[in-house]
Every structure is written in C-alpha cells, then in structure tokens.
C-alpha atoms as a PDB file:
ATOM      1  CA  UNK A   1      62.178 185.292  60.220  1.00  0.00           C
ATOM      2  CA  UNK A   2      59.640 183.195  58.068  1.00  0.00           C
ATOM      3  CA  UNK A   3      58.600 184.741  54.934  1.00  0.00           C
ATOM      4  CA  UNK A   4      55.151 185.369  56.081  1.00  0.00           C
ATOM      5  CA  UNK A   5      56.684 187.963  57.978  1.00  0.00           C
ATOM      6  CA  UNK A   6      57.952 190.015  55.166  1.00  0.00           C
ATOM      7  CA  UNK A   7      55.463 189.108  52.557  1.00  0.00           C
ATOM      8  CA  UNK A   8      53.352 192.224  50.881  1.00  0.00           C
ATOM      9  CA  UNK A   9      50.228 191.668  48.719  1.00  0.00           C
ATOM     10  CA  UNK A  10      51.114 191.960  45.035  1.00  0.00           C
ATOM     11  CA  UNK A  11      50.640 195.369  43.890  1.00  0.00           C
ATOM     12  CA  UNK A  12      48.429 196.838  40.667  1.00  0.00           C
ATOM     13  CA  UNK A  13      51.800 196.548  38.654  1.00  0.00           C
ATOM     14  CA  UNK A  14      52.185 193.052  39.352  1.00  0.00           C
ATOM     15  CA  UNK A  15      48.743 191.947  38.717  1.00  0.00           C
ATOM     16  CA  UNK A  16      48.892 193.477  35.177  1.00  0.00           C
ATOM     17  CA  UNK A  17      52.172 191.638  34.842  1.00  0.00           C
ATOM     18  CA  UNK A  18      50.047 188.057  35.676  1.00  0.00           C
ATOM     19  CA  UNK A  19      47.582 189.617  33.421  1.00  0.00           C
ATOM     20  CA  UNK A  20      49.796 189.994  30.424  1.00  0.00           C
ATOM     21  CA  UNK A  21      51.667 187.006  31.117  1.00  0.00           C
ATOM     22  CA  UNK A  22      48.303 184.881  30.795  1.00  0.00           C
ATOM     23  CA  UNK A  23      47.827 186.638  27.440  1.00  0.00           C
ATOM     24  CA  UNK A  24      51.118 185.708  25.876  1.00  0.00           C
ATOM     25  CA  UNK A  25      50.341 181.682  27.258  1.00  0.00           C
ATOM     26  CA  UNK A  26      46.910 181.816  25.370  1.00  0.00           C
ATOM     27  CA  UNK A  27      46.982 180.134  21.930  1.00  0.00           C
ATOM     28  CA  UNK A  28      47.995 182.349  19.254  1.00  0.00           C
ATOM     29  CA  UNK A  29      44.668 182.376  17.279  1.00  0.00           C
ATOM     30  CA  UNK A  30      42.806 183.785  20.380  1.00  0.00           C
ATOM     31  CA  UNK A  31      45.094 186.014  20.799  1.00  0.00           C
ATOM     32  CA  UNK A  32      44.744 187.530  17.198  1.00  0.00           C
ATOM     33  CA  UNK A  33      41.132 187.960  17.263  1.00  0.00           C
ATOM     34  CA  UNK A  34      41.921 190.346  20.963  1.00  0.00           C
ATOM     35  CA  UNK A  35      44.058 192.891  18.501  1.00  0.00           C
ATOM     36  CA  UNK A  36      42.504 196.100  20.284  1.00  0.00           C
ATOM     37  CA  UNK A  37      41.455 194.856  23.099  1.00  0.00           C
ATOM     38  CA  UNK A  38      43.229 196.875  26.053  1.00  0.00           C
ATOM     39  CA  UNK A  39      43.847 194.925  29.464  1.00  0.00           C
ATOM     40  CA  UNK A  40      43.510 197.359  32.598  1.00  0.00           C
ATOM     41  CA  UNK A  41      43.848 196.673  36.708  1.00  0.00           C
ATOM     42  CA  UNK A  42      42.660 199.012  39.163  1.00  0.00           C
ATOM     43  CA  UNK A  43      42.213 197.930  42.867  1.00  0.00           C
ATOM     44  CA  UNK A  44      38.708 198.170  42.237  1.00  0.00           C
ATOM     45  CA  UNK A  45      35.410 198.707  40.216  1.00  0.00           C
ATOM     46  CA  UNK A  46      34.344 202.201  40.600  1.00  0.00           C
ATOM     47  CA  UNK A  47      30.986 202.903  41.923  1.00  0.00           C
ATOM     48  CA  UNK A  48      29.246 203.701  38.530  1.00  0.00           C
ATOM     49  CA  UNK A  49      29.954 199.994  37.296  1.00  0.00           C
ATOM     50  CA  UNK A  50      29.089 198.310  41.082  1.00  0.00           C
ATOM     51  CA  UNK A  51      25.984 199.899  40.659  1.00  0.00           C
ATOM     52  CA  UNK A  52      25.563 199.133  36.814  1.00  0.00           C
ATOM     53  CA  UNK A  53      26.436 195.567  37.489  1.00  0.00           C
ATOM     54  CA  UNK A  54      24.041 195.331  40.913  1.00  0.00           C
ATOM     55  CA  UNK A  55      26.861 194.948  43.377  1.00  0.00           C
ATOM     56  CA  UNK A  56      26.378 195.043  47.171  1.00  0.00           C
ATOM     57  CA  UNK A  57      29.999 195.357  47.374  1.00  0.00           C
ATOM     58  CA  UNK A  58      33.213 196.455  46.072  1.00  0.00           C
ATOM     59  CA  UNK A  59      34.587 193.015  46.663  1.00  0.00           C
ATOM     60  CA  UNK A  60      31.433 191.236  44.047  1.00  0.00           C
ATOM     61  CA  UNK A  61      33.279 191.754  41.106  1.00  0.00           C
ATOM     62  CA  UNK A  62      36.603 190.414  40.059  1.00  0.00           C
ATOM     63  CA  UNK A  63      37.084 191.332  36.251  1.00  0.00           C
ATOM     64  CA  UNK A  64      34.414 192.844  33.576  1.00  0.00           C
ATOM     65  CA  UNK A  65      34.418 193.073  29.569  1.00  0.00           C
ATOM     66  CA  UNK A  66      33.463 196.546  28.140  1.00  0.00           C
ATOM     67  CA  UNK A  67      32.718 197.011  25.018  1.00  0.00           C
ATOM     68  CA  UNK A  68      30.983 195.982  21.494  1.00  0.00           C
ATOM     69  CA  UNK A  69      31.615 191.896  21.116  1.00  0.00           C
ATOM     70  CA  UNK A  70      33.579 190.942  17.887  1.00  0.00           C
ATOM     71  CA  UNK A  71      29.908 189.067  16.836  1.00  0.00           C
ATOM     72  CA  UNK A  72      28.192 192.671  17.477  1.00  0.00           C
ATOM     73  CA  UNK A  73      30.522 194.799  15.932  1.00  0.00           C
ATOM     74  CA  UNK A  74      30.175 195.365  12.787  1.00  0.00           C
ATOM     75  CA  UNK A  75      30.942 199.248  11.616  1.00  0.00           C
ATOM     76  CA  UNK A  76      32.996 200.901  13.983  1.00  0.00           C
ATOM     77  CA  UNK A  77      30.904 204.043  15.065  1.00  0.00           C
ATOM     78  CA  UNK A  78      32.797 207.565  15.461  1.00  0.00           C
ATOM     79  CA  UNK A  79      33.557 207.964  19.105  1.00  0.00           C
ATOM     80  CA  UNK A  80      33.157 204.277  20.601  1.00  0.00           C
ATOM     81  CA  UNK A  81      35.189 203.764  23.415  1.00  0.00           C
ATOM     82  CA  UNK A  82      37.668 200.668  22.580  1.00  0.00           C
ATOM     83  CA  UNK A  83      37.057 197.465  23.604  1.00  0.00           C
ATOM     84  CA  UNK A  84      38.598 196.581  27.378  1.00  0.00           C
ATOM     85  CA  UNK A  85      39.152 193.872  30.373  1.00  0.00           C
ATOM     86  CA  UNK A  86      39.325 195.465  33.633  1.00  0.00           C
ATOM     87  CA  UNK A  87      40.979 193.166  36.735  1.00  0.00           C
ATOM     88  CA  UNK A  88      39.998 194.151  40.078  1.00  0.00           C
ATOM     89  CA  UNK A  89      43.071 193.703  42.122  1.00  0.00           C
ATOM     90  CA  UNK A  90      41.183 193.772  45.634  1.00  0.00           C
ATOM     91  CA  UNK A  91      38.532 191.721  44.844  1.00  0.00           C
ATOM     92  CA  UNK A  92      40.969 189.343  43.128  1.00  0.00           C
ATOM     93  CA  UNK A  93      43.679 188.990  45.933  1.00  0.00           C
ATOM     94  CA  UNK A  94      40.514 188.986  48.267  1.00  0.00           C
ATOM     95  CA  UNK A  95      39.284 185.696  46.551  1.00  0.00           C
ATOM     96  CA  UNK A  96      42.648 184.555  46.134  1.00  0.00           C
ATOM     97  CA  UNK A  97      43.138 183.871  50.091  1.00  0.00           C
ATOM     98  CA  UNK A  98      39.805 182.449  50.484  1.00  0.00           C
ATOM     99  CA  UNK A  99      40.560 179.542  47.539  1.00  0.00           C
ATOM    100  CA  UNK A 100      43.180 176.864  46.970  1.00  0.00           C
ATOM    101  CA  UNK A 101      44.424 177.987  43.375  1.00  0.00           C
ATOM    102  CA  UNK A 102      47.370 179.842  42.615  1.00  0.00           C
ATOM    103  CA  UNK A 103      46.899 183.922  42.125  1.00  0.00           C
ATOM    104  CA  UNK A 104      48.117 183.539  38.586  1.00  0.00           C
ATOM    105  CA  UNK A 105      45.749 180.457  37.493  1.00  0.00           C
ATOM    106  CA  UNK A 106      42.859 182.900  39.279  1.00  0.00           C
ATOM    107  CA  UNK A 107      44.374 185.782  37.182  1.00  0.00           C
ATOM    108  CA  UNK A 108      44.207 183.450  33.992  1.00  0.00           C
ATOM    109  CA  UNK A 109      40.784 182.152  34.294  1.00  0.00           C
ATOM    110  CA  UNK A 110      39.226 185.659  35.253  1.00  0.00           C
ATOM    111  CA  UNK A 111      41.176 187.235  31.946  1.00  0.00           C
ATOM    112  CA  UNK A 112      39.884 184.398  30.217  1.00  0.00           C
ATOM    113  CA  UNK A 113      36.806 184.374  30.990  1.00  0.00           C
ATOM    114  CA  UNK A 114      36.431 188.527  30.062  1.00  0.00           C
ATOM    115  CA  UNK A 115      37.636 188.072  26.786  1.00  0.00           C
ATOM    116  CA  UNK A 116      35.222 185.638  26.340  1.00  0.00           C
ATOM    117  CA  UNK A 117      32.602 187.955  26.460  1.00  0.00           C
ATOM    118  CA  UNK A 118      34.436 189.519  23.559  1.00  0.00           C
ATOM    119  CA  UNK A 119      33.846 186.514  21.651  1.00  0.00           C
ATOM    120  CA  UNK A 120      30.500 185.778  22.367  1.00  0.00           C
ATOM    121  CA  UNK A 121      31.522 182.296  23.905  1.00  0.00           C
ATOM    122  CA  UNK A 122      30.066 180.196  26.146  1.00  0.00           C
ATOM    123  CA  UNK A 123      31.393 179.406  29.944  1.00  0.00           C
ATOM    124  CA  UNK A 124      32.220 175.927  28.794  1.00  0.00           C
ATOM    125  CA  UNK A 125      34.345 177.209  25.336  1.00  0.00           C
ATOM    126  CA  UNK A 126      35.782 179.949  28.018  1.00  0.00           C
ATOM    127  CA  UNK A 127      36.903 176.764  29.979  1.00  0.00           C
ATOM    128  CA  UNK A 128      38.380 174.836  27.057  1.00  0.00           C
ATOM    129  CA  UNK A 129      40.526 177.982  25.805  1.00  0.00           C
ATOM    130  CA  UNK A 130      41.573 178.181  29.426  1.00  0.00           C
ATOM    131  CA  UNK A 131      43.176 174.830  30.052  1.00  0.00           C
ATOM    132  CA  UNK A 132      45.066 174.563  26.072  1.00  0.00           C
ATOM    133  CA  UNK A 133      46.554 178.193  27.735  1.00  0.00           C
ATOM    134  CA  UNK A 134      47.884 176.322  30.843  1.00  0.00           C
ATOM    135  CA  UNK A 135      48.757 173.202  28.610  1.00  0.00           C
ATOM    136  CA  UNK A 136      51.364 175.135  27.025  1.00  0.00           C
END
C-alpha cells in the first residue's frame, strides 16, 4: 500500500504547529517586537471578515493581521482587542496542492507576511525577513 493511500490532510493542530515552528526560525529581533501578538488557525475565515475583506470565496484568503500596527499604536486604549495572525487551514492546504512549495515554506511566508502588517513593512522587507528565517 503506497502512502498516498493512507495519507490525511494535516489537521488545525498541525498547522499551528508549522505556524509556531516558523516563529521560533524567525530572527530573534523580529520576534521581540511580536511580544503580544497571538497566532490563531481556524479552517477558515468566517463570513464577517470574507465580506470585510471582499471575498467571493472562502478559499480567497489564506492568513490576515488584526489589529493596531506597532507604527499606529501608540496608547493602548481600554478594551482593544490584542493584536492577532489568523491562518486559514483550508484555504492554505487548498493552495498548497495547487503549488510546488512545501506546506511549511507556504505556512512560513503567509505568517510572515501577516506579521508584517504588524510592522508596517513593505512586501519586499516581508521577503527579506522571510529568507534570513529559512537561512537559519
């Protein structure tokens, strides 16, 4: 029996494991300036954010940034939700068979690229933290 034949998709739990796992590899700096910055997986956005974000389907988005960015923050205001990544495990695994790169690299550069919103960066300083992470 080949391994195709007993293969599963990756579940939410080990998704968040990838996720947390491309945390730890990023350098330590950028991962100082994340302190409070929660990483979540669901199998997908729910319909308030599709339709925030002008989705024609669940599939559209793979990860999202909520929040107040570091250069925005300023005073914390009473009651402000904490700053989060979402990973959309569908939408991710969905991608993941239609590409050539490995579901953790796709994992890394989504996460990546979230957190970058955090900072304020730009897609090209996004792409530069991204390969020192997978140069380590």
């Amino acid at each position: 029996m080949s391994d195709l034949a007993t293969m599963r998709a990756p579940g939410l739990a080990e998704i968040e494991a990838l996720a947390h796992d491309a945390f730890a590899a990023l350098p330590a700096e950028f991962r100082a300036l994340c302190e409070g910055v929660a990483i979540h997986v669901d199998d997908f956005p729910d319909g308030e954010t599709l339709d925030e974000m002008g989705c024609e389907s669940e599939f559209d988005l793979l990860g999202l940034f909520r929040g107040v960015g570091l250069a925005q923050s300023g005073e914390v205001e009473t009651g402000r939700m904490p700053n989060a990544v979402w990973l959309y495990r569908r939408p991710l695994l969905d991608y993941w068979a239609e590409h050539g790169e490995t579901l953790g690299d796709l994992v890394t550069h989504v996460l990546v690229h979230e957190i970058g919103h955090h900072f304020g960066l730009s897609d090209d300083d996004m792409a530069r933290i991204e390969a020192a992470a997978e140069s380590d």
